[in-house]
PDB file of N, CA and C in Angstrom:
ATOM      1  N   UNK A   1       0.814  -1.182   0.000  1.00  0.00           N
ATOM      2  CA  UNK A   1       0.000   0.000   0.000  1.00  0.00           C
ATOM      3  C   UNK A   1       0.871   1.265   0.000  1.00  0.00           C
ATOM      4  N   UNK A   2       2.009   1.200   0.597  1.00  0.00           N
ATOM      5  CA  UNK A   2       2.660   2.616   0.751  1.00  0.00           C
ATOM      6  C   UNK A   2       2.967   2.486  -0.832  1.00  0.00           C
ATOM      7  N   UNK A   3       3.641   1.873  -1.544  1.00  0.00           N
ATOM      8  CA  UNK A   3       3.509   2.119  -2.979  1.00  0.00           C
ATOM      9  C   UNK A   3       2.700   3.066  -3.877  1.00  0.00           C
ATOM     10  N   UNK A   4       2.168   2.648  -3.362  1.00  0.00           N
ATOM     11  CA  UNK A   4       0.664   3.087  -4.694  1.00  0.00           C
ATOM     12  C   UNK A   4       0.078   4.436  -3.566  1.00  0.00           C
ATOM     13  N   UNK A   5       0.403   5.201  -2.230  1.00  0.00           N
ATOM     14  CA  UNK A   5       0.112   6.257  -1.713  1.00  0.00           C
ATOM     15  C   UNK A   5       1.387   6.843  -0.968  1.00  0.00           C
ATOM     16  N   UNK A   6       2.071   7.782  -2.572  1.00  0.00           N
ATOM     17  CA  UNK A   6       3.518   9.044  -1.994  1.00  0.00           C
ATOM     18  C   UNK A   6       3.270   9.376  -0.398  1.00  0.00           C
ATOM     19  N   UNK A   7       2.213  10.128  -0.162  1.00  0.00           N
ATOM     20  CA  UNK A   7       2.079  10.831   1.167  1.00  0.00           C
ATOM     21  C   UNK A   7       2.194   9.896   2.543  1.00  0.00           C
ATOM     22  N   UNK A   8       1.364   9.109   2.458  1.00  0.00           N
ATOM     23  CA  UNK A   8       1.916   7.543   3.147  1.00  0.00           C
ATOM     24  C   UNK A   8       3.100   7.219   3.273  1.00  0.00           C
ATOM     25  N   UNK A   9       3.853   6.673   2.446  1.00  0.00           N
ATOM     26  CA  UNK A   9       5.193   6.407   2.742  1.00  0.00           C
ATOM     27  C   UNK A   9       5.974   7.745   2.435  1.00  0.00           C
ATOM     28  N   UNK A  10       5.906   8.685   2.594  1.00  0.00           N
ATOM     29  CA  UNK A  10       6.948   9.799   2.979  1.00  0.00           C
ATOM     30  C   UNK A  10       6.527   9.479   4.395  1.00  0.00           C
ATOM     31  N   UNK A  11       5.551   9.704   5.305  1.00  0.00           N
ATOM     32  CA  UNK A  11       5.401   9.848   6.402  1.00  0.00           C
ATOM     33  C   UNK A  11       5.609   8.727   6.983  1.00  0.00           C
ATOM     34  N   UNK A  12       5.610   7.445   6.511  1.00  0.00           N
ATOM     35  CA  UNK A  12       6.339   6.106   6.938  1.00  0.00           C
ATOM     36  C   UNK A  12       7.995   6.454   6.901  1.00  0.00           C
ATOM     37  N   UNK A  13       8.505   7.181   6.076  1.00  0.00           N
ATOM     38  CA  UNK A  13      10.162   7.050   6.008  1.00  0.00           C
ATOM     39  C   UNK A  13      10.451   8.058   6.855  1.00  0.00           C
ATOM     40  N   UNK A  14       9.525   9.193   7.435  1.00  0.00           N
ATOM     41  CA  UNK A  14       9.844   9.992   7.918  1.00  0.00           C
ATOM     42  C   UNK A  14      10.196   9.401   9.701  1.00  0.00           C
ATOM     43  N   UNK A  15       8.799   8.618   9.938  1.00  0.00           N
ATOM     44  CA  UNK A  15       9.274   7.896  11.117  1.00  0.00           C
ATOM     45  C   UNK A  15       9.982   7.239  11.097  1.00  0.00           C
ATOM     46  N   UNK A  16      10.282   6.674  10.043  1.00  0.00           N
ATOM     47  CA  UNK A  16      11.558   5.842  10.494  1.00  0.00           C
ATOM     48  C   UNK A  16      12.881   6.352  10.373  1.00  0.00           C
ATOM     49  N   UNK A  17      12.984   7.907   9.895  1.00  0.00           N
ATOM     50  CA  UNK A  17      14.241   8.211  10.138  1.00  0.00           C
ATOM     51  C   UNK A  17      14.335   9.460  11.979  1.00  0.00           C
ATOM     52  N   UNK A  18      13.482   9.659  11.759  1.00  0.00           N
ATOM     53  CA  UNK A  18      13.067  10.388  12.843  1.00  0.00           C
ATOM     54  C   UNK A  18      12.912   9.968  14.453  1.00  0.00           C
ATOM     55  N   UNK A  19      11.641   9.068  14.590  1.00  0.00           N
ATOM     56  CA  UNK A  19      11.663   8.178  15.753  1.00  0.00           C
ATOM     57  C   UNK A  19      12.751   7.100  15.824  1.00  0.00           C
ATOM     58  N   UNK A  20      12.538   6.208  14.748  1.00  0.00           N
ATOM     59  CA  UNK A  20      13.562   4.429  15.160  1.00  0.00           C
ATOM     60  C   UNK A  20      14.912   4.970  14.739  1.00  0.00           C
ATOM     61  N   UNK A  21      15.498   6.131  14.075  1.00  0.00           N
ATOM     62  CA  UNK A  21      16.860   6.527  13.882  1.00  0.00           C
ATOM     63  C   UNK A  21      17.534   5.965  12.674  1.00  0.00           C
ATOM     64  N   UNK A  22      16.354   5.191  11.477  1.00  0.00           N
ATOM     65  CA  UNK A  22      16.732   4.238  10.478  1.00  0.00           C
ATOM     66  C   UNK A  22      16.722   5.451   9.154  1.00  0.00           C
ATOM     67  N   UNK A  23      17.929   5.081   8.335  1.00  0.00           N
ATOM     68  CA  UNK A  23      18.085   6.017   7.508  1.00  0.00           C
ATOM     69  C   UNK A  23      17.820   5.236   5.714  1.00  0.00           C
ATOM     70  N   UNK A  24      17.033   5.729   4.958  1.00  0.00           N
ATOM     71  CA  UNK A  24      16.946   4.933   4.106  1.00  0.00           C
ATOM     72  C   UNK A  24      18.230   4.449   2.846  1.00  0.00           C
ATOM     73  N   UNK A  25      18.781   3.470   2.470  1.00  0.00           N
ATOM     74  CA  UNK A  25      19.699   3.173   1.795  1.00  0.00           C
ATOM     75  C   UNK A  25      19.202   2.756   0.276  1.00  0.00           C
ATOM     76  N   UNK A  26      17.737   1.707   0.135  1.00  0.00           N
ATOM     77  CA  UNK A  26      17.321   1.448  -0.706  1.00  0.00           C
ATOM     78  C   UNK A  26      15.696   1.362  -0.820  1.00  0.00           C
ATOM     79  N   UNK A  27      15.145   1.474  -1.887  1.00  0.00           N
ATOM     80  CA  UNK A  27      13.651   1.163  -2.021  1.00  0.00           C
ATOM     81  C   UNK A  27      13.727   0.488  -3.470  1.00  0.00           C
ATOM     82  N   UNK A  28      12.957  -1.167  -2.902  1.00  0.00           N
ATOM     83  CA  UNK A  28      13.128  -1.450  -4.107  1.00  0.00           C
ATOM     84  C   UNK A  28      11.693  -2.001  -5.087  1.00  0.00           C
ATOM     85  N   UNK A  29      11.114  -1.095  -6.006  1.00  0.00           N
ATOM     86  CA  UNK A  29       9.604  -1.099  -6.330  1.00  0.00           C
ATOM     87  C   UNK A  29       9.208  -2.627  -6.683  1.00  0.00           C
ATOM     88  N   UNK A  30       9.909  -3.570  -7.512  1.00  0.00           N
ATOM     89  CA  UNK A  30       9.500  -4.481  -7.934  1.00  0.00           C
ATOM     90  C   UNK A  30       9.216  -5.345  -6.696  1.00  0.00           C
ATOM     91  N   UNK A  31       9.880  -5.192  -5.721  1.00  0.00           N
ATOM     92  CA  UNK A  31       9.051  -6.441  -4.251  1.00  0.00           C
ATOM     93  C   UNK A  31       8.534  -5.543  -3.327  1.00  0.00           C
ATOM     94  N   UNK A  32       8.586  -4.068  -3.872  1.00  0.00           N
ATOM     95  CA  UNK A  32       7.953  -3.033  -2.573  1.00  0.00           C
ATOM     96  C   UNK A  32       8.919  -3.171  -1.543  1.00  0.00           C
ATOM     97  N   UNK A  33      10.286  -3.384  -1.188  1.00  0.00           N
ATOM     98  CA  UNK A  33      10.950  -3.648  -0.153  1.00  0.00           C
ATOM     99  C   UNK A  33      11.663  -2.080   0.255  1.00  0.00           C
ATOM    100  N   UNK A  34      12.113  -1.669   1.533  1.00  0.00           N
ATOM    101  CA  UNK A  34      12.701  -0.795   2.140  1.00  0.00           C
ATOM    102  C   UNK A  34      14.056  -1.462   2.872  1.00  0.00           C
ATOM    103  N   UNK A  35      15.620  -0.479   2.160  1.00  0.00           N
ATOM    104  CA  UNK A  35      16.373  -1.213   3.225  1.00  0.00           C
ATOM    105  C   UNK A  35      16.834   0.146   3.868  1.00  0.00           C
ATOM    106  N   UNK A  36      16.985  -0.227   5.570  1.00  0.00           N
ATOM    107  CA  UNK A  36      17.565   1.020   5.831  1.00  0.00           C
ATOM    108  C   UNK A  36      18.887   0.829   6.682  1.00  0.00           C
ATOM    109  N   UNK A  37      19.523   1.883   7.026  1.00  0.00           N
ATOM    110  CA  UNK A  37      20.721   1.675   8.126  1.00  0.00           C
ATOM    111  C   UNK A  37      19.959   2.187   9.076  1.00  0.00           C
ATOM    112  N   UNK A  38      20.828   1.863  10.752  1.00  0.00           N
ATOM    113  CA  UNK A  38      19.924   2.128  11.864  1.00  0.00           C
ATOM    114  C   UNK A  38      21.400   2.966  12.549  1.00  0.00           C
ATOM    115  N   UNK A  39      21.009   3.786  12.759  1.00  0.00           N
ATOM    116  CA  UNK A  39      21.884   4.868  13.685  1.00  0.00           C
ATOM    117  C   UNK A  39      22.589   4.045  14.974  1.00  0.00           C
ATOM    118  N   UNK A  40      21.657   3.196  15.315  1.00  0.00           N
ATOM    119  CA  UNK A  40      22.156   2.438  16.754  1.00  0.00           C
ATOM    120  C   UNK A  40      22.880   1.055  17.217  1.00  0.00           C
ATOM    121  N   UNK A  41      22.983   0.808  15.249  1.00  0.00           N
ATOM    122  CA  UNK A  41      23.818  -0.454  15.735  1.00  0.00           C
ATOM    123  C   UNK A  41      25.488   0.227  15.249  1.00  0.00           C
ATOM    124  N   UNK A  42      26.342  -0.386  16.082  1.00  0.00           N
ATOM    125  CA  UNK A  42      27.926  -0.114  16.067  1.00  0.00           C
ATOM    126  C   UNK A  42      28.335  -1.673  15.392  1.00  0.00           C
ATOM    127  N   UNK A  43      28.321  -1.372  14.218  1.00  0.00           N
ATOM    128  CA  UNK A  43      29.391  -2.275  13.247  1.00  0.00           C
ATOM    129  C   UNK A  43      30.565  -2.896  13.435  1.00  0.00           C
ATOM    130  N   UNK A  44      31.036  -2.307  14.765  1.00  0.00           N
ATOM    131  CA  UNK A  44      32.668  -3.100  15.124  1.00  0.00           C
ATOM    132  C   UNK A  44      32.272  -3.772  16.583  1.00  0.00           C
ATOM    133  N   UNK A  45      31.113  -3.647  16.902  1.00  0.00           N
ATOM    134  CA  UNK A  45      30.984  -4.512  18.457  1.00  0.00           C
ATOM    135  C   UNK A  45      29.733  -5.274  17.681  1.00  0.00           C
ATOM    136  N   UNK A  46      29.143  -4.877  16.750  1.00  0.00           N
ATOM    137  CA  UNK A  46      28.016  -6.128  16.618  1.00  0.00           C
ATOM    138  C   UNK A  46      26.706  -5.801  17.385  1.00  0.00           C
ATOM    139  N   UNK A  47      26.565  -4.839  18.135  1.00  0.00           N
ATOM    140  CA  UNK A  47      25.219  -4.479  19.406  1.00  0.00           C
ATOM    141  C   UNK A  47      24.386  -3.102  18.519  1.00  0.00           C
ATOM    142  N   UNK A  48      23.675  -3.013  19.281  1.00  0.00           N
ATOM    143  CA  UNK A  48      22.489  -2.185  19.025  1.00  0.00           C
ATOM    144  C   UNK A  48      22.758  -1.263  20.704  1.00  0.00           C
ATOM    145  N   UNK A  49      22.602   0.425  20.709  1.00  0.00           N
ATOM    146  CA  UNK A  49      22.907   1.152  21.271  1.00  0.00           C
ATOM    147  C   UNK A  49      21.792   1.167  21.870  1.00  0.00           C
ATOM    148  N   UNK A  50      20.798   0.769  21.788  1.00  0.00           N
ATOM    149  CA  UNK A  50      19.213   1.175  22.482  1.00  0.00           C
ATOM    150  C   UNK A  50      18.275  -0.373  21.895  1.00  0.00           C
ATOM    151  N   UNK A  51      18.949  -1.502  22.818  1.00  0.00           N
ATOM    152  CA  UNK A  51      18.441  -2.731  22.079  1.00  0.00           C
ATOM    153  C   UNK A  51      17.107  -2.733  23.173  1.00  0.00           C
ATOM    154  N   UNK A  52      17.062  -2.066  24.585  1.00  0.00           N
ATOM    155  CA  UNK A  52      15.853  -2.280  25.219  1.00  0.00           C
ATOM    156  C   UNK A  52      14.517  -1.593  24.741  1.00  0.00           C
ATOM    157  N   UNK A  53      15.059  -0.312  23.906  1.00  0.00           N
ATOM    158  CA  UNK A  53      13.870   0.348  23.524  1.00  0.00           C
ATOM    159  C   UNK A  53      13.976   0.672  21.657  1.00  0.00           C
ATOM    160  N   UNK A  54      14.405  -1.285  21.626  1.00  0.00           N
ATOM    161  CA  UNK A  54      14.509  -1.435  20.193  1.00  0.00           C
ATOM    162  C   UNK A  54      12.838  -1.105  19.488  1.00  0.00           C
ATOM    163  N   UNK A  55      12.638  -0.647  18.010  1.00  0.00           N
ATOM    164  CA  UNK A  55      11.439  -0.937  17.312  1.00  0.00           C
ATOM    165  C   UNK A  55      10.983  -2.098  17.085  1.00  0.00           C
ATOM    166  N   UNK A  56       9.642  -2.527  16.887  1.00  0.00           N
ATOM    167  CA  UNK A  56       9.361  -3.682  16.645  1.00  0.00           C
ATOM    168  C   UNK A  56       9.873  -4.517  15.712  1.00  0.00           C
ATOM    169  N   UNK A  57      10.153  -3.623  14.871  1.00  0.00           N
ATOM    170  CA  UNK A  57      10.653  -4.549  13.566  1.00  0.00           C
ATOM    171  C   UNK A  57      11.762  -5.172  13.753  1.00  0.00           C
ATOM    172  N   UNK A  58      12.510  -4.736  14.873  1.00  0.00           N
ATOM    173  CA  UNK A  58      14.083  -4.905  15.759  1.00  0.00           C
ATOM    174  C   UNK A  58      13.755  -6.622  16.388  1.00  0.00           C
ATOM    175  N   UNK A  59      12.697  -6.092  16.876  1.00  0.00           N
ATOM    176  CA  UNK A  59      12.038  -6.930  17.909  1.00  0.00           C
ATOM    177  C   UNK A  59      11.750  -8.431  17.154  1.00  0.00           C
ATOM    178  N   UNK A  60      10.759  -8.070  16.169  1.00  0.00           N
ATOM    179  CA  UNK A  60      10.641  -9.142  15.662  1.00  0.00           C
ATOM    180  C   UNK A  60      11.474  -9.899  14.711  1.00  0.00           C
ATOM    181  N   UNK A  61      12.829  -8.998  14.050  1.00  0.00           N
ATOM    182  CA  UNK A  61      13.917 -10.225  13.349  1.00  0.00           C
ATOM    183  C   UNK A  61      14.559 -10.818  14.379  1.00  0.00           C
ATOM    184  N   UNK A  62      14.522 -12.270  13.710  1.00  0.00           N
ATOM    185  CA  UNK A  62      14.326 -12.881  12.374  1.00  0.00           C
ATOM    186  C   UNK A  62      13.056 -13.842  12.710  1.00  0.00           C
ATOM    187  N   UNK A  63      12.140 -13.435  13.568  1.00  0.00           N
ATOM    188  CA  UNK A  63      10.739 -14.011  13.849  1.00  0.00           C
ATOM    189  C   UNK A  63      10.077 -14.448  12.964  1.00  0.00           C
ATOM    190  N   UNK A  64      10.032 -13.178  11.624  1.00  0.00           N
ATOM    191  CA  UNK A  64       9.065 -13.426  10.995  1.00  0.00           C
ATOM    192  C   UNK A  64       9.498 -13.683   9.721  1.00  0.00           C
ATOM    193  N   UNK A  65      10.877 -13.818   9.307  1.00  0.00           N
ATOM    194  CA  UNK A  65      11.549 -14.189   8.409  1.00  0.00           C
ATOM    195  C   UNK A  65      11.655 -15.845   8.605  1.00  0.00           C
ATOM    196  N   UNK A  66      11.296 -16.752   9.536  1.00  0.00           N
ATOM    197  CA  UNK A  66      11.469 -17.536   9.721  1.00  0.00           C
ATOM    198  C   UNK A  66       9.973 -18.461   9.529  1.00  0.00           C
ATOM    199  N   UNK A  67       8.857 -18.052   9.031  1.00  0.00           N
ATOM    200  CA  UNK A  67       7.827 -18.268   8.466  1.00  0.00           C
ATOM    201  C   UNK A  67       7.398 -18.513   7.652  1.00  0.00           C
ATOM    202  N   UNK A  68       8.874 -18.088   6.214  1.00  0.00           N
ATOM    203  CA  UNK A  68       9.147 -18.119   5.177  1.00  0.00           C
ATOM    204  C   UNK A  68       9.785 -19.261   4.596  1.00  0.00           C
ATOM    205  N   UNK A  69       9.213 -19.694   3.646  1.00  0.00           N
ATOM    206  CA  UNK A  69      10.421 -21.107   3.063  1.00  0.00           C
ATOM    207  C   UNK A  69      11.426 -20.938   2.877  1.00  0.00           C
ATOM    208  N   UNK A  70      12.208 -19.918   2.223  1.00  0.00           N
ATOM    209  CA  UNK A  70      13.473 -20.444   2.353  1.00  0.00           C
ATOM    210  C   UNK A  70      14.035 -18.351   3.060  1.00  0.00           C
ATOM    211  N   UNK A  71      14.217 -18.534   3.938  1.00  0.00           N
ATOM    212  CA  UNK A  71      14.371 -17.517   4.761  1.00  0.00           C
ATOM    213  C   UNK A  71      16.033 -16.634   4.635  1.00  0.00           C
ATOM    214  N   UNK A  72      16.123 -15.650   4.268  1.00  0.00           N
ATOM    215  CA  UNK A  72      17.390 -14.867   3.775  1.00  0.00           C
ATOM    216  C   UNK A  72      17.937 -14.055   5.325  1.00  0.00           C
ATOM    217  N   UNK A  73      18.430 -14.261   5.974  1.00  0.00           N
ATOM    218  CA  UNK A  73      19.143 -13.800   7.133  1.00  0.00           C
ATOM    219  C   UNK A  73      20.187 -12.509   6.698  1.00  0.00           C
ATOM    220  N   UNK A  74      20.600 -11.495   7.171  1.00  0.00           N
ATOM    221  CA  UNK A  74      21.233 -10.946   7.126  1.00  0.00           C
ATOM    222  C   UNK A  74      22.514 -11.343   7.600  1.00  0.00           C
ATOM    223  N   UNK A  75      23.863 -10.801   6.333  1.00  0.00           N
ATOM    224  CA  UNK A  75      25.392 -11.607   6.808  1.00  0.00           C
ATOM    225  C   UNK A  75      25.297 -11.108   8.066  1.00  0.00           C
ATOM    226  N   UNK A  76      25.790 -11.914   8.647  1.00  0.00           N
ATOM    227  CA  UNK A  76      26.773 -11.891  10.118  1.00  0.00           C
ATOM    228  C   UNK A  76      25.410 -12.396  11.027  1.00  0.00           C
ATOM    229  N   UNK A  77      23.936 -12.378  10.736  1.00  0.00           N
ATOM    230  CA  UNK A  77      23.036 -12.906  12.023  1.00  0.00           C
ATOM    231  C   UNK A  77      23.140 -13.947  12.707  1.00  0.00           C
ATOM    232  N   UNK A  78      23.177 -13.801  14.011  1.00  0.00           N
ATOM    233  CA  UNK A  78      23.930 -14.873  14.637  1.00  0.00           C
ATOM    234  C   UNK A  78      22.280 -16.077  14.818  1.00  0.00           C
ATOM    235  N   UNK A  79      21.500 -15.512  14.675  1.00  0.00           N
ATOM    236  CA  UNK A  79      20.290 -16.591  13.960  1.00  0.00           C
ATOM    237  C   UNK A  79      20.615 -17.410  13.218  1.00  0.00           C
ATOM    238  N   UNK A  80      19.920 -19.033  12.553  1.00  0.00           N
ATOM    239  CA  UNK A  80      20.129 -19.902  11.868  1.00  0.00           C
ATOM    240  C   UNK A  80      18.524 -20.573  11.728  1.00  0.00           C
ATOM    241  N   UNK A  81      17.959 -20.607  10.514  1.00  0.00           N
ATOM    242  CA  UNK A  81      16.520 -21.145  10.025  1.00  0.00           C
ATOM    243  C   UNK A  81      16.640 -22.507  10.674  1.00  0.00           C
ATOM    244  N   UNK A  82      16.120 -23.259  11.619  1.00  0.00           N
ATOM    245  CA  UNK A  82      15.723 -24.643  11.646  1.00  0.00           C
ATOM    246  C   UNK A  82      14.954 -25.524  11.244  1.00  0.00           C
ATOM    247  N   UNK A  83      14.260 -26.043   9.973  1.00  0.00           N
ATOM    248  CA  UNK A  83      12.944 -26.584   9.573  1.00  0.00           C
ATOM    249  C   UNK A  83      11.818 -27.680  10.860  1.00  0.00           C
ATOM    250  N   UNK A  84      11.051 -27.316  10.922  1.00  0.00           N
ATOM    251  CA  UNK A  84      10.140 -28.111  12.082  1.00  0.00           C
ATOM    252  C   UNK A  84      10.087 -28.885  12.138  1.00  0.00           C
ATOM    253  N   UNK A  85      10.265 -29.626  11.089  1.00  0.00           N
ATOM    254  CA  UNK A  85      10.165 -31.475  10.936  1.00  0.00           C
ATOM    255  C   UNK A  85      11.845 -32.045  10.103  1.00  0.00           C
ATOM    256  N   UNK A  86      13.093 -31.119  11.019  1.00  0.00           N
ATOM    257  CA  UNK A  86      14.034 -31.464  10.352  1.00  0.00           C
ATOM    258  C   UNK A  86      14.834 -32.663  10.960  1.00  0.00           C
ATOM    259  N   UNK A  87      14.267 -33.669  11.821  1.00  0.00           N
ATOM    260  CA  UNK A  87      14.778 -34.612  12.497  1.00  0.00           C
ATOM    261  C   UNK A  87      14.217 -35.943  11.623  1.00  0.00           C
ATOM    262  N   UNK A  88      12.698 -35.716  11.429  1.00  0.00           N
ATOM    263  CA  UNK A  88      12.386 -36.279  10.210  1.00  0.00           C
ATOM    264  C   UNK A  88      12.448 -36.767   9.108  1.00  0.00           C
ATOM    265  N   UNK A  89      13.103 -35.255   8.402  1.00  0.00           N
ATOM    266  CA  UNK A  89      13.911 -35.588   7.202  1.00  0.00           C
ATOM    267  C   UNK A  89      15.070 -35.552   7.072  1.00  0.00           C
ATOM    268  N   UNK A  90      15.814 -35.609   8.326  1.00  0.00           N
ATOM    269  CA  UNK A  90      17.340 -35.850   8.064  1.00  0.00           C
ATOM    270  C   UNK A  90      17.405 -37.902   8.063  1.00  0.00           C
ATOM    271  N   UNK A  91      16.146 -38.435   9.062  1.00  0.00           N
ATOM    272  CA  UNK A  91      16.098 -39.785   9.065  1.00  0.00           C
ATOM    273  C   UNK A  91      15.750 -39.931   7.786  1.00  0.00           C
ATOM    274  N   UNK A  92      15.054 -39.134   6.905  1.00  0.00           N
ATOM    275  CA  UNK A  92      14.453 -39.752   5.852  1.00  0.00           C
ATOM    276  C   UNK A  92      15.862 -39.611   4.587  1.00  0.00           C
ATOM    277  N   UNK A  93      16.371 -38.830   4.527  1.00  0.00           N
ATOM    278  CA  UNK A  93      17.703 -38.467   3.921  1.00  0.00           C
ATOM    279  C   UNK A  93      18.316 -39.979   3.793  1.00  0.00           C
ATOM    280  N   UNK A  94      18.728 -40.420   5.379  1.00  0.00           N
ATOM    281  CA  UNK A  94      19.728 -41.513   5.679  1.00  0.00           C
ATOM    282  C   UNK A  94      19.665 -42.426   4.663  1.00  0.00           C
ATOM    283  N   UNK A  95      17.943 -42.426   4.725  1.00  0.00           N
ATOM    284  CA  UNK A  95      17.359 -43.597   4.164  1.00  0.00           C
ATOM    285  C   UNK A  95      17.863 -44.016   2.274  1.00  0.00           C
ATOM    286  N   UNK A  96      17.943 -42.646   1.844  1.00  0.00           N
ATOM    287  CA  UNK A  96      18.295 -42.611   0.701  1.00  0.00           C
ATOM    288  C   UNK A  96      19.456 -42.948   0.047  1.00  0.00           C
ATOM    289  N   UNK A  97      20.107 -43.586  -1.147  1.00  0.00           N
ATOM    290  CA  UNK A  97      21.722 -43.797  -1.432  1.00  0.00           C
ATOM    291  C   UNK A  97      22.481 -42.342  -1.956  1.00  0.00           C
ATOM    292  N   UNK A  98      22.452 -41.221  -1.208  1.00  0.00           N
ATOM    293  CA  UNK A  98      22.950 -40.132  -1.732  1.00  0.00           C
ATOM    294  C   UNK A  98      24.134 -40.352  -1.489  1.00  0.00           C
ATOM    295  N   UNK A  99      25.221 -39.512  -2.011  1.00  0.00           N
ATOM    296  CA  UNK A  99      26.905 -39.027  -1.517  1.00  0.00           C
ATOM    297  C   UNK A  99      26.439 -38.365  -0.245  1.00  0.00           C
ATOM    298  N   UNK A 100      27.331 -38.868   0.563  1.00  0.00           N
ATOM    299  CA  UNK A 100      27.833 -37.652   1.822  1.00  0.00           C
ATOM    300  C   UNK A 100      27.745 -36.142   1.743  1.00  0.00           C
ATOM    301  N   UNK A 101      28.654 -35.862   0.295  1.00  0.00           N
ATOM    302  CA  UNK A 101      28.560 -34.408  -0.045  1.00  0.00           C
ATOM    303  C   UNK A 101      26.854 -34.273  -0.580  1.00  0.00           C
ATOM    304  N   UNK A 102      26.257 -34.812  -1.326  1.00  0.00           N
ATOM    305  CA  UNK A 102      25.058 -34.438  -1.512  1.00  0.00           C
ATOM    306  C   UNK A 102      23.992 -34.600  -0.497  1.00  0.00           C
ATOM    307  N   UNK A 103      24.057 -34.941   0.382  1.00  0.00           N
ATOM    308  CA  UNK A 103      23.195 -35.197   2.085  1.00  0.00           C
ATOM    309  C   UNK A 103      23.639 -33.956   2.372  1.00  0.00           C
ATOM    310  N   UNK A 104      24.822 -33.829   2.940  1.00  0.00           N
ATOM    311  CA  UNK A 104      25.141 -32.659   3.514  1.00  0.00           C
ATOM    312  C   UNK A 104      24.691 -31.081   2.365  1.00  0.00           C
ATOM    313  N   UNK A 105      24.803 -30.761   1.181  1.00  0.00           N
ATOM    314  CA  UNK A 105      24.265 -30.013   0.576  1.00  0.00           C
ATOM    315  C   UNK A 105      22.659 -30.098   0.709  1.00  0.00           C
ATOM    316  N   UNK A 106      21.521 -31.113   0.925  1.00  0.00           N
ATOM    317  CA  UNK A 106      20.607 -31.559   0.627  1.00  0.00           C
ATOM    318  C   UNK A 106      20.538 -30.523   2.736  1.00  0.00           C
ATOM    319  N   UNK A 107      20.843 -30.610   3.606  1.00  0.00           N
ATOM    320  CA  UNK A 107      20.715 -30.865   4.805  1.00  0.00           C
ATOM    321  C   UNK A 107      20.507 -29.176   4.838  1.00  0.00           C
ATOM    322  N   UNK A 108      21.538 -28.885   4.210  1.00  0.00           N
ATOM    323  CA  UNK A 108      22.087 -27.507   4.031  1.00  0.00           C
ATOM    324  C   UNK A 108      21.238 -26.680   3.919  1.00  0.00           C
ATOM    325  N   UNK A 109      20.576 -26.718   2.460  1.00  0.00           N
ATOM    326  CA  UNK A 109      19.993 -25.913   2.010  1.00  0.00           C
ATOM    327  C   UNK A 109      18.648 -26.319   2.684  1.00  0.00           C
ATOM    328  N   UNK A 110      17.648 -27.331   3.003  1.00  0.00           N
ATOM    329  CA  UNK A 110      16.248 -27.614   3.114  1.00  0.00           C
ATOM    330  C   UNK A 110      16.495 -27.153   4.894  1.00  0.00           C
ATOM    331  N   UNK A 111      17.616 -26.593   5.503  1.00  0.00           N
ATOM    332  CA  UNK A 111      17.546 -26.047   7.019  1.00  0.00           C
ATOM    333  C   UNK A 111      17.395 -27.293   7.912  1.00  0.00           C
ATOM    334  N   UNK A 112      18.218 -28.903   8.158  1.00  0.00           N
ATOM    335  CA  UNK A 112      18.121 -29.335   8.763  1.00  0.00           C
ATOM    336  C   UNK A 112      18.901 -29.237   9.585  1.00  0.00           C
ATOM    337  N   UNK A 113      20.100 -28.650   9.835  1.00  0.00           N
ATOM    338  CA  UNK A 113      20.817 -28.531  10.933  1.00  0.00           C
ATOM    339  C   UNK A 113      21.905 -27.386  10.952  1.00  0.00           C
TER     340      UNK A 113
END
């Protein structure tokens, strides 16, 4: 929706450079996505300067990225996707005559461990 209404998302980017301290870097129209930098994280310690009175959106990565099939983490998140039924199909894997290297690629990518 902020797409398709300018006045809307000016006043969406405005809070977010204003209140949460996030500065915009990219907008990208074809997935509607926003990337921004955040004033409060320090790049050489890895922390967030105000992680108690982080924004929600703070709050909720990688919560809701993890809802997603195949889930894109930001480099360095010390998060890792686990699949729900990945004990399952790592037994079910065994079961199969794959290579070692192709189990382990197979394990890899479908988030079993």
């Amino acid at each position: 929706m902020l797409w398709h209404l300018p006045r809307l998302r000016r006043l969406f980017l405005s809070w977010q450079q204003h209140v949460n301290g996030f500065t915009l870097i990219e907008a990208e129209e074809e997935s509607q996505t926003f990337a921004f930098r955040c004033k409060h994280f320090d790049w050489k310690t890895r922390r967030c300067s105000s992680y108690s009175s982080r924004p929600f959106m703070c709050r909720d990565y990688p919560r809701a990225l993890m809802e997603q099939p195949w889930p894109q983490l930001f480099e360095g998140c010390g998060f890792r996707p686990l699949a729900g039924n990945a004990e399952e199909l790592r037994r079910a894997l065994e079961q199969t005559d794959l290579s070692p290297e192709k189990r382990a690629e197979l394990e890899r990518k479908l988030f079993l461990s």
